[in-house]
C-alpha atoms as a PDB file:
ATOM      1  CA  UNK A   1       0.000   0.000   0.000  1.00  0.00           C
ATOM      2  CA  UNK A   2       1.581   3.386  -0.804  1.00  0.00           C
ATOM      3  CA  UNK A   3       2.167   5.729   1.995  1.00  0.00           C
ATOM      4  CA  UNK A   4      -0.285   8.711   1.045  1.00  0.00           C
ATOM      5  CA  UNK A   5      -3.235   6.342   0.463  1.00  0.00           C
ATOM      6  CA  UNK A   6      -5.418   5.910   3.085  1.00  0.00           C
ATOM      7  CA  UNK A   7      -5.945   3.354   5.642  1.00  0.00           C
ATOM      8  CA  UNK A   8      -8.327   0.942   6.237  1.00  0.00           C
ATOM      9  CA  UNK A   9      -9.441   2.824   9.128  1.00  0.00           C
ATOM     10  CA  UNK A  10      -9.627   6.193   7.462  1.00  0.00           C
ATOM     11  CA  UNK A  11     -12.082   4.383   4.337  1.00  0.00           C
ATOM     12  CA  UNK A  12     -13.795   2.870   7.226  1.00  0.00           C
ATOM     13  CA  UNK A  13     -14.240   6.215   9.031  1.00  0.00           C
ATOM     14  CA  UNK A  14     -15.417   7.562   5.873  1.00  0.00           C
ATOM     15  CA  UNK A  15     -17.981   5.438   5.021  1.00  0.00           C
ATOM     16  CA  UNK A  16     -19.517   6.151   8.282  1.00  0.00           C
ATOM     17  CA  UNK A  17     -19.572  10.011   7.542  1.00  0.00           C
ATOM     18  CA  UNK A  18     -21.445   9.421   4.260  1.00  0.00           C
ATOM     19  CA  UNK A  19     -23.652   6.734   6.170  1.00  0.00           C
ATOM     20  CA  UNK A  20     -24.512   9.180   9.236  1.00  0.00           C
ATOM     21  CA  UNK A  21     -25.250  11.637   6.371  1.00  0.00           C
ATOM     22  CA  UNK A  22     -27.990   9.830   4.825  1.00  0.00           C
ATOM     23  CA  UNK A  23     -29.118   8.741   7.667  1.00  0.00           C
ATOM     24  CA  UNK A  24     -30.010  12.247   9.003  1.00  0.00           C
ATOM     25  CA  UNK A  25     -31.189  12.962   5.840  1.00  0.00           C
ATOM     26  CA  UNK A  26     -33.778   9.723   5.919  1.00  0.00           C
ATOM     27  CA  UNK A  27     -34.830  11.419   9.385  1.00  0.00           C
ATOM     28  CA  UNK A  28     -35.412  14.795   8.104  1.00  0.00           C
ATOM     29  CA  UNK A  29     -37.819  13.218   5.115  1.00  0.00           C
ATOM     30  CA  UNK A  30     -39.673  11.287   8.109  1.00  0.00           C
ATOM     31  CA  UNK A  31     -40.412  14.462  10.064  1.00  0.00           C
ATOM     32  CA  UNK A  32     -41.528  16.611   6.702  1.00  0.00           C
ATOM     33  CA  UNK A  33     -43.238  13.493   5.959  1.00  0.00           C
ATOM     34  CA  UNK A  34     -44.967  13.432   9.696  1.00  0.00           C
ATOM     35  CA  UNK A  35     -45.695  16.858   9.889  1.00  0.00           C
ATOM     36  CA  UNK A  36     -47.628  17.013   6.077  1.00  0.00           C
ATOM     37  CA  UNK A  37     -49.654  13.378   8.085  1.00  0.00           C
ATOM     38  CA  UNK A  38     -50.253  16.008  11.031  1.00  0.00           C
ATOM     39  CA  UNK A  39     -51.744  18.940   8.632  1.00  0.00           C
ATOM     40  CA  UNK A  40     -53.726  16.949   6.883  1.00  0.00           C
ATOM     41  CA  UNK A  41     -55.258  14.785   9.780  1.00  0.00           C
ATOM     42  CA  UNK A  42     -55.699  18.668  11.474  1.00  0.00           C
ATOM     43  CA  UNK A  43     -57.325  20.003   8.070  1.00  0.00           C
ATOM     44  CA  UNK A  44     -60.545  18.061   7.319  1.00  0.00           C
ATOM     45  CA  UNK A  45     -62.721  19.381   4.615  1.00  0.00           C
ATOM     46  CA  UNK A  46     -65.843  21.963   5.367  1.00  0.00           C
ATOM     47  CA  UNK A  47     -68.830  20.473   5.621  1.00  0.00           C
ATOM     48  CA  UNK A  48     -71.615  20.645   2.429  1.00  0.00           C
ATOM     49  CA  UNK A  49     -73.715  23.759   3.287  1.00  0.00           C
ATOM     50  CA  UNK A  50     -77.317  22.354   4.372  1.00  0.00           C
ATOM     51  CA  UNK A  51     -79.874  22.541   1.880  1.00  0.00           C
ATOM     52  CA  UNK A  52     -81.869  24.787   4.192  1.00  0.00           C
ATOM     53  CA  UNK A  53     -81.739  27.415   6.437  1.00  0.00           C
ATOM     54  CA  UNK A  54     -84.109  29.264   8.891  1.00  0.00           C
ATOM     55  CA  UNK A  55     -83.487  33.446   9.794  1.00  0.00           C
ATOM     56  CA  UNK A  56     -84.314  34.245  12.911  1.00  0.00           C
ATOM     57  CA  UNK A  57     -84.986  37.725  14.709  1.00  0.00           C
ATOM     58  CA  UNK A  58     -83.093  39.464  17.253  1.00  0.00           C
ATOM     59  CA  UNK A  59     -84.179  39.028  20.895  1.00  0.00           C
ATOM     60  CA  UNK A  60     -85.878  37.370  23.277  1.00  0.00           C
ATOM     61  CA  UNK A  61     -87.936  34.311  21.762  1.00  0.00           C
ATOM     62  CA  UNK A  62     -85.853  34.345  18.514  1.00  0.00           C
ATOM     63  CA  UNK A  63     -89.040  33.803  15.976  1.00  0.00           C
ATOM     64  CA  UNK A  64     -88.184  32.763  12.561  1.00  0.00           C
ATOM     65  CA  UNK A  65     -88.214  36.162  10.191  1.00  0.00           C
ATOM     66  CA  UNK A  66     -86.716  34.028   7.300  1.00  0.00           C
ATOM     67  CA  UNK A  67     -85.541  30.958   4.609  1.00  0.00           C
ATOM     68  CA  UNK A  68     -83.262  30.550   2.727  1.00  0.00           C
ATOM     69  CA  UNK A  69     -81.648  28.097   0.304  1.00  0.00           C
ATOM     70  CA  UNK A  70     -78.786  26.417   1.496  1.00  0.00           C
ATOM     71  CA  UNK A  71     -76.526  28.532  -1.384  1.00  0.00           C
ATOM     72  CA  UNK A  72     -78.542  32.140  -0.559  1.00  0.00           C
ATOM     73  CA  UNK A  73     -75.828  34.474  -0.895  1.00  0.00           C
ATOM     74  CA  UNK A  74     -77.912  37.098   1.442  1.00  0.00           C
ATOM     75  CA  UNK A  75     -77.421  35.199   4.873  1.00  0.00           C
ATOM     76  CA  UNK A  76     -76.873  36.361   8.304  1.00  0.00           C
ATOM     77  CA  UNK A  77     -75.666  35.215  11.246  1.00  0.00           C
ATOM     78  CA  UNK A  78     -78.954  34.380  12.769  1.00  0.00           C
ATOM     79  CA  UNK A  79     -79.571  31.331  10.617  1.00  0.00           C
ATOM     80  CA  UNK A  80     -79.818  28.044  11.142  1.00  0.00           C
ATOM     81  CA  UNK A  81     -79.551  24.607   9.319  1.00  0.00           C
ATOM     82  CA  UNK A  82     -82.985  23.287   8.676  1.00  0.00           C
ATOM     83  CA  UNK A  83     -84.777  20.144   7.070  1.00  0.00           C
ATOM     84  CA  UNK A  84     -86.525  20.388   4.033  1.00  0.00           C
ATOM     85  CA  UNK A  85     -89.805  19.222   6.309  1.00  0.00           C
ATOM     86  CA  UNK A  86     -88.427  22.362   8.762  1.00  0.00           C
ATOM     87  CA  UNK A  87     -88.363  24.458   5.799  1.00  0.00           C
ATOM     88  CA  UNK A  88     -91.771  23.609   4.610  1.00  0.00           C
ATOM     89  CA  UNK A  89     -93.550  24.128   7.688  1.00  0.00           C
ATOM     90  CA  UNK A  90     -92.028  27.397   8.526  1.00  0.00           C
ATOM     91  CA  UNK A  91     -93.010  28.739   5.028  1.00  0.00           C
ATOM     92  CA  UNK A  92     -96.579  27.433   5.642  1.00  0.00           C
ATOM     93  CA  UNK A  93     -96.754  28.580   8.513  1.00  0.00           C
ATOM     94  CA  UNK A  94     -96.622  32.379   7.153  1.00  0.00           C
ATOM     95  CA  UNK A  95     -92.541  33.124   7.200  1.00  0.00           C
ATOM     96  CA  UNK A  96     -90.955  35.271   4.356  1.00  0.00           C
ATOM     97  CA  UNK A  97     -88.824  33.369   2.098  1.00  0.00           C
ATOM     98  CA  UNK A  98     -85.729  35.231   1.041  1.00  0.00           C
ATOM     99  CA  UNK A  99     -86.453  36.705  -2.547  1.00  0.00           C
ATOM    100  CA  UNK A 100     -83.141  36.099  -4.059  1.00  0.00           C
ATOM    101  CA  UNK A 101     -83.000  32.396  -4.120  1.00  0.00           C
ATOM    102  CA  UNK A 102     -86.673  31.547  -3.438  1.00  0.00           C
ATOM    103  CA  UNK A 103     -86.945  28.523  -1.475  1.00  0.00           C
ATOM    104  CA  UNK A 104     -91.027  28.636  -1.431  1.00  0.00           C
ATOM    105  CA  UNK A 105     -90.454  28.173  -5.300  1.00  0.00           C
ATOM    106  CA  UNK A 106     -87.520  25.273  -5.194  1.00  0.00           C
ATOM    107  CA  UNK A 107     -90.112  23.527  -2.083  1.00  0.00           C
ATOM    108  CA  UNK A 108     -92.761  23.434  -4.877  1.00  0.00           C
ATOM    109  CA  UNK A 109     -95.052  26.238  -2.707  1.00  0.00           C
ATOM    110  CA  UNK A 110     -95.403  28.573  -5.799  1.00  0.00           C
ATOM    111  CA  UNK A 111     -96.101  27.885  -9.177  1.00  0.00           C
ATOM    112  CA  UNK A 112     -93.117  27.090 -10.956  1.00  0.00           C
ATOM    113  CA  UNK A 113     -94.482  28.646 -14.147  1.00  0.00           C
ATOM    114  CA  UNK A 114     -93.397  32.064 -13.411  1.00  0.00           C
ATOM    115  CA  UNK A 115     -89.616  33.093 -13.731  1.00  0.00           C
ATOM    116  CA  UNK A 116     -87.927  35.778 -12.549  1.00  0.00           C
ATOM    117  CA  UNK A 117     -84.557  36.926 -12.382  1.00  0.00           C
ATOM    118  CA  UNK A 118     -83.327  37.499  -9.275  1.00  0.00           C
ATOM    119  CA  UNK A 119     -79.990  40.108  -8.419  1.00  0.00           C
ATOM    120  CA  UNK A 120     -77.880  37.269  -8.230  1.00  0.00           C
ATOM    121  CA  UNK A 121     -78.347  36.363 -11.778  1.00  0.00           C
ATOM    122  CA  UNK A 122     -80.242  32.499 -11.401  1.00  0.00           C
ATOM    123  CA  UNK A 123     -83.526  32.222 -12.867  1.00  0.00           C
ATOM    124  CA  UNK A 124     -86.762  31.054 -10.366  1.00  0.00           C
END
């Protein structure tokens, strides 16, 4: 063996650098790997909207003032998911239904004859 070559023990030494190297770099693909699992097991997709949804006032006793379709545009805060049966009722029962969207008309409560064109562009 010449004399500037190196040992056994420096090629040894050596490979354990380059091993040690990929090694950390294994471990640093596991914990980008683990923390895209965490994000995504933390991130679940929104709900659908519900198909229905009941307005009600401000104040004490909370009546119903309004419904909606489930995509009505002109929500507030004061409404609530609601069944089509829900829906039904509480139109029947006397409550405005919004006038963008129309749910009396998509429930089959008004003749479905007559078309409109609401603000938001989508024909009742």
């Amino acid at each position: 063996m010449p004399e500037n070559s190196p040992s056994r023990l420096d090629l040894l030494r050596f490979l354990e650098n380059v091993q040690v190297r990929y090694l950390q770099r294994t471990r640093d693909w596991i914990a980008t790997e683990e923390q895209h699992q965490a994000l995504k097991t933390g991130r679940r997709p929104a709900p659908p909207p519900p198909e229905w949804l009941i307005e009600h006032g401000i104040g004490t006793g909370r009546l119903p003032a309004r419904v909606h379709t489930g995509q009505c545009w002109d929500t507030r805060t004061h409404c609530k998911p609601a069944t089509t049966d829900q829906a039904r009722r509480t139109l029947a029962e006397g409550v405005s239904a919004c006038p963008h969207r129309r749910p009396d008309t998509a429930l089959g409560l008004l003749d479905r004859g007559r078309h409109v064109r609401s603000r938001c562009g989508t024909r009742r």
